[in-house]
Protein backbone atom coordinates (compact mmCIF):
# COMPACT_ATOMS: atom_id res chain seq x y z
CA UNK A 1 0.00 0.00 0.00
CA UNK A 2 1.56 3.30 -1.07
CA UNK A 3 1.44 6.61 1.48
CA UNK A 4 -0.59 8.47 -0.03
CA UNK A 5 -3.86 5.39 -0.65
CA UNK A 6 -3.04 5.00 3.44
CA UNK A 7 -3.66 8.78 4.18
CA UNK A 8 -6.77 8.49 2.00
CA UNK A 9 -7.79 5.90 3.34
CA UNK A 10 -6.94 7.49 7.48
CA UNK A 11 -9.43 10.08 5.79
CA UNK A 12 -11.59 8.72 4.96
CA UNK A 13 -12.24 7.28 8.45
CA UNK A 14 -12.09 10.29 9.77
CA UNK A 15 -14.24 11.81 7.63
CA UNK A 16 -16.99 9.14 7.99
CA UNK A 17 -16.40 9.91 11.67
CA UNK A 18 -17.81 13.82 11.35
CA UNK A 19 -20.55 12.31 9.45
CA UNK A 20 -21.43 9.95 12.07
CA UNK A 21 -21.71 12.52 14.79
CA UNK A 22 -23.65 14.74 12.91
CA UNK A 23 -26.28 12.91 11.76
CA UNK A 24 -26.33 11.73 15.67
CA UNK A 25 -27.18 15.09 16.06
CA UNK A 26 -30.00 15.17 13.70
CA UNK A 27 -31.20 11.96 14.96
CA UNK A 28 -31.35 10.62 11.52
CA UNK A 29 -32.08 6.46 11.09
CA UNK A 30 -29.95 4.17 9.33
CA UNK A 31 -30.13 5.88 5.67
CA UNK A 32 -29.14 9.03 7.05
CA UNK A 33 -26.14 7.75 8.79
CA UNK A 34 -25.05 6.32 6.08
CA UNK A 35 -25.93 9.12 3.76
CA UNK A 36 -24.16 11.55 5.18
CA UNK A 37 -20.95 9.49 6.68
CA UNK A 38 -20.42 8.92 2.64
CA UNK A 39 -20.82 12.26 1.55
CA UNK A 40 -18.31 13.85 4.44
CA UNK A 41 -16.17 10.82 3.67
CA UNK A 42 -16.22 11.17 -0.32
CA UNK A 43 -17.58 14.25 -1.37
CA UNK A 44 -14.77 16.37 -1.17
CA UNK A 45 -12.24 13.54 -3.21
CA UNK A 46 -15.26 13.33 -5.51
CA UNK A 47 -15.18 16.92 -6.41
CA UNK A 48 -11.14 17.02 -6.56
CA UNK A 49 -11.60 13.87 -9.37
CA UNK A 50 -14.69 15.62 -11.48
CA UNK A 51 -12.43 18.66 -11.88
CA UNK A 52 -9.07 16.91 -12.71
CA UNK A 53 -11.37 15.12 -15.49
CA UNK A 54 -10.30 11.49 -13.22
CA UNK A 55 -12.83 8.76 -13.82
CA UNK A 56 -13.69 6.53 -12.25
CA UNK A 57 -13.75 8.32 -9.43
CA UNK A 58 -11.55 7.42 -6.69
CA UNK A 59 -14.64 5.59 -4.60
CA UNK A 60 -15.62 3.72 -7.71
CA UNK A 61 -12.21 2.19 -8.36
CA UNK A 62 -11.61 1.65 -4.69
CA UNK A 63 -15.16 0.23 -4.02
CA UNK A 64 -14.08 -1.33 -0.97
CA UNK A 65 -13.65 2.06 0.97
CA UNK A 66 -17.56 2.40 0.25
CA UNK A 67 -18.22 -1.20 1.66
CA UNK A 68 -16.15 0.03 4.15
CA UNK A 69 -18.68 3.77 5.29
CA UNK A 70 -21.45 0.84 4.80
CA UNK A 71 -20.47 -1.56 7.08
CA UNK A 72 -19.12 1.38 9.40
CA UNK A 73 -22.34 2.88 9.68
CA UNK A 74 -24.11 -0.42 10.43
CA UNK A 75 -22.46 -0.80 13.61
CA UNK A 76 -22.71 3.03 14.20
CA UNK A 77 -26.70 3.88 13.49
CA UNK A 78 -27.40 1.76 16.77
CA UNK A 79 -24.64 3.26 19.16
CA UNK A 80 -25.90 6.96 18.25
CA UNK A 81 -27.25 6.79 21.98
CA UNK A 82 -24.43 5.78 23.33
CA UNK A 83 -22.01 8.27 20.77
CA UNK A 84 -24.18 11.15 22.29
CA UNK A 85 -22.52 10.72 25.76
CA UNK A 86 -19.14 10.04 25.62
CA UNK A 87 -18.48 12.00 22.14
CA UNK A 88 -17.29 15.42 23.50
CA UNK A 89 -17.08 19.00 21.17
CA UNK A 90 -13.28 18.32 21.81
CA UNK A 91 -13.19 15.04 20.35
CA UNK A 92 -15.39 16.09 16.97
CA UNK A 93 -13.08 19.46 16.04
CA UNK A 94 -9.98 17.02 16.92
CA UNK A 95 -11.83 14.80 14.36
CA UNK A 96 -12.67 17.59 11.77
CA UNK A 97 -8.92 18.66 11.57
CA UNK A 98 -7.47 15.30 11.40
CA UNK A 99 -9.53 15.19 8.04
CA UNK A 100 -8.56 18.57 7.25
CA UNK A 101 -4.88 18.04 7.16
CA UNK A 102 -4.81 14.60 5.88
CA UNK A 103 -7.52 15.16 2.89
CA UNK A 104 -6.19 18.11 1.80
CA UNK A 105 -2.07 16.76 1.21
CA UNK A 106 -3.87 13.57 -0.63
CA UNK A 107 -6.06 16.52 -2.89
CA UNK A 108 -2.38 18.11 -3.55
CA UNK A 109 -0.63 14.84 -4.15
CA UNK A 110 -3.35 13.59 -6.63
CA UNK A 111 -3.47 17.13 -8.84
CA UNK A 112 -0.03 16.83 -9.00
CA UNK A 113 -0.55 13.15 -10.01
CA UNK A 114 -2.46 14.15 -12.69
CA UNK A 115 0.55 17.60 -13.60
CA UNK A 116 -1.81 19.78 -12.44
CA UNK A 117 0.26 23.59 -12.19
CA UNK A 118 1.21 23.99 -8.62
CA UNK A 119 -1.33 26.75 -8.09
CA UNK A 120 -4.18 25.02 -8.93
CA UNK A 121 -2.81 21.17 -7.13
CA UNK A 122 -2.83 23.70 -3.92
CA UNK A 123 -6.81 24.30 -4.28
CA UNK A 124 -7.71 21.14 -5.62
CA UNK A 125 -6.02 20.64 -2.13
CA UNK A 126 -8.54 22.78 -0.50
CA UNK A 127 -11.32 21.42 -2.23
CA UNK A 128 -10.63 17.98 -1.02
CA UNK A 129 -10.35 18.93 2.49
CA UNK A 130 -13.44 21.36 3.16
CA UNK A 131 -16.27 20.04 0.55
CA UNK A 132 -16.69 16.82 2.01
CA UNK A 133 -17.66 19.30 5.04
CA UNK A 134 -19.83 21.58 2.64
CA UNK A 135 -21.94 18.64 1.68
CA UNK A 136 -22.33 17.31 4.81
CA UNK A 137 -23.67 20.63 6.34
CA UNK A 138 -26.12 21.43 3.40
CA UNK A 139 -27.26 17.65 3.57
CA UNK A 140 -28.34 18.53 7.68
CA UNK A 141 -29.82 21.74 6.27
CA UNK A 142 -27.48 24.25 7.69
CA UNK A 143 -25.38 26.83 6.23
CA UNK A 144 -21.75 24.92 5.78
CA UNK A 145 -19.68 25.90 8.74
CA UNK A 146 -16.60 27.04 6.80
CA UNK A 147 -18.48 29.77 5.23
CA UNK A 148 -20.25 31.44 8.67
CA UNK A 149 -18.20 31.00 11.54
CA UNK A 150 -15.85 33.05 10.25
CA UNK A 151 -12.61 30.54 11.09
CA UNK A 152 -10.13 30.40 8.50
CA UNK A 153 -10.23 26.49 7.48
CA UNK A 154 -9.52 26.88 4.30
CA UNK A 155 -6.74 28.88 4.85
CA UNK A 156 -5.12 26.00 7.39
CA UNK A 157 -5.57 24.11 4.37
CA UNK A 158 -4.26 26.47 1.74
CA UNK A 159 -1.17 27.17 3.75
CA UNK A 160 -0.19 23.72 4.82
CA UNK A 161 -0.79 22.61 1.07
CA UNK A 162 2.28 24.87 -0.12
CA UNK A 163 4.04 23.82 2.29
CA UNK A 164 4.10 20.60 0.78
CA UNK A 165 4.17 22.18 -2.72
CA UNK A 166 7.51 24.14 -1.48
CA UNK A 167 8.98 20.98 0.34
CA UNK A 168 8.68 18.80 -3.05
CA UNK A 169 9.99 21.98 -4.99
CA UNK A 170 13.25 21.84 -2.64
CA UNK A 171 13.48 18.14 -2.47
CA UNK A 172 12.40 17.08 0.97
CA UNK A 173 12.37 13.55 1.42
CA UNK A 174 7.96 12.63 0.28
CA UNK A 175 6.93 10.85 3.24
CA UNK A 176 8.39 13.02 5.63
CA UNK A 177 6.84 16.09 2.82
CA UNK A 178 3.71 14.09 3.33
CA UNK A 179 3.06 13.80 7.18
CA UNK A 180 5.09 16.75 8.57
CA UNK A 181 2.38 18.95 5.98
CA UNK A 182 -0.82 17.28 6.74
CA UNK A 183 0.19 17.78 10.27
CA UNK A 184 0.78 21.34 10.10
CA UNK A 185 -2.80 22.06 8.41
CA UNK A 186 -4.13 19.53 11.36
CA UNK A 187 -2.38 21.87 14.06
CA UNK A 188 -3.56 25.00 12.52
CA UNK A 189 -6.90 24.41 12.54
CA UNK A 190 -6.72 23.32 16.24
CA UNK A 191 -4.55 26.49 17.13
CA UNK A 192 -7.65 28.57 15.44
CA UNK A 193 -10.56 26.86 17.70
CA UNK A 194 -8.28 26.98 20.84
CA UNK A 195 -7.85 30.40 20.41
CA UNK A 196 -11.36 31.04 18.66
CA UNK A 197 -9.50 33.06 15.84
CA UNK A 198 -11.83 34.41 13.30
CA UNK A 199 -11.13 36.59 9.89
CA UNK A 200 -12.91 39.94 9.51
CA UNK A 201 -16.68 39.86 8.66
C-alpha cells in the first residue's frame, strides 16, 4: 500500500467519523447515517476527481472504501445513543482537523498526479479537504460551517498545502513532505478553535 492510498484511506475514516456525529445530532435512522458518513467521507475527493477530469472516481475504483462507510455505519446507526454521551465538542473538532490536514495533502498529491500547475494542485487541495464538510452541512440543512463561523479552514488548508508544494519543490524527502504537511494544516486548525480566531466579517 503506497502513502498516499493510506492517508486516503486514514481520511476517509475520519471523515466518515464527522458524518457519524452529525447525523447523531439530527437523529437521523440508518439511511441518514449512512448518507451523510459517505458524503463527508467522499464528497470532497469526488469533487477534486470531477475537476481533474479522473474517472472513475476514486470511490468507484476503490469500491471497498464504500463497503467500508457501509459496514461502518451499520455498527454506528445503533450506538448513536451511546455516541451522544461520551463523544465530547473536543473530540469532533480534533476529528474535523485530522480530516482537514490529511484530505487536503492527498487533494495536492493527486493534482499533481495528474501535472496539475502547482497553483491550482494547492486548491484542488482545499477542495478535497473542506467540501466533504460543505456537503455534509447542506445535507443537515445548515449553512456549511466554513463559510459562517468566520474561522479560516480553508486557509489552514491552503497554507499547509504549499508547504508541501515548497517541500517537493526543494526536495524534501515525500513521506516526511507528506506527514510533517498534513500535520501542520491539522495543528492549525486546532490552534484557530483553541484560540477562537476568526477573519474579519
Amino acid at each position: 500500500m503506497t502513502l498516499i492510498k493510506f492517508i486516503e484511506i486514514l481520511a476517509i475514516l475520519v471523515g466518515a467519523f464527522s458524518g457519524f456525529i452529525e447525523a447523531r445530532r439530527k437523529r437521523m435512522d440508518l439511511v441518514g447515517v449512512f448518507t451523510v458518513a459517505f458524503i463527508t467521507a467522499f464528497g470532497g475527493g469526488t469533487l477534486r476527481d470531477i475537476l481533474l477530469d479522473k474517472r472513475p472516481l476514486f470511490w468507484v475504483t476503490h469500491q471497498e472504501y464504500a463497503i467500508l462507510i457501509f459496514i461502518l455505519a451499520l455498527v454506528a446507526a445503533p450506538a448513536i445513543r451511546t455516541l451522544r454521551q461520551v463523544v465530547s465538542e473536543r473530540m469532533i473538532v480534533i476529528a474535523d482537523a485530522i480530516g482537514l490536514g490529511l484530505f487536503s495533502i492527498a487533494g495536492v498529491a493527486s493534482a499533481l498526479d495528474a501535472h496539475m500547475p502547482i497553483f491550482i494542485a494547492s486548491m484542488m487541495g482545499v477542495i478535497t479537504g473542506i467540501f466533504g464538510g460543505v456537503l455534509r452541512d447542506i445535507v443537515c440543512n445548515e449553512v456549511p460551517m466554513v463559510f459562517r463561523d468566520g474561522k479560516p479552514y480553508a486557509i489552514c488548508a491552503f497554507i499547509g498545502s504549499w508547504m508541501y508544494l515548497l517541500m517537493k519543490k526543494f526536495g524534501a524527502e515525500p513521506d516526511f513532505a507528506l506527514w510533517s504537511s498534513a500535520t501542520v494544516i491539522t495543528a492549525l486548525r486546532l490552534i484557530t478553535w483553541k484560540f477562537d480566531m476568526r477573519m474579519g466579517r
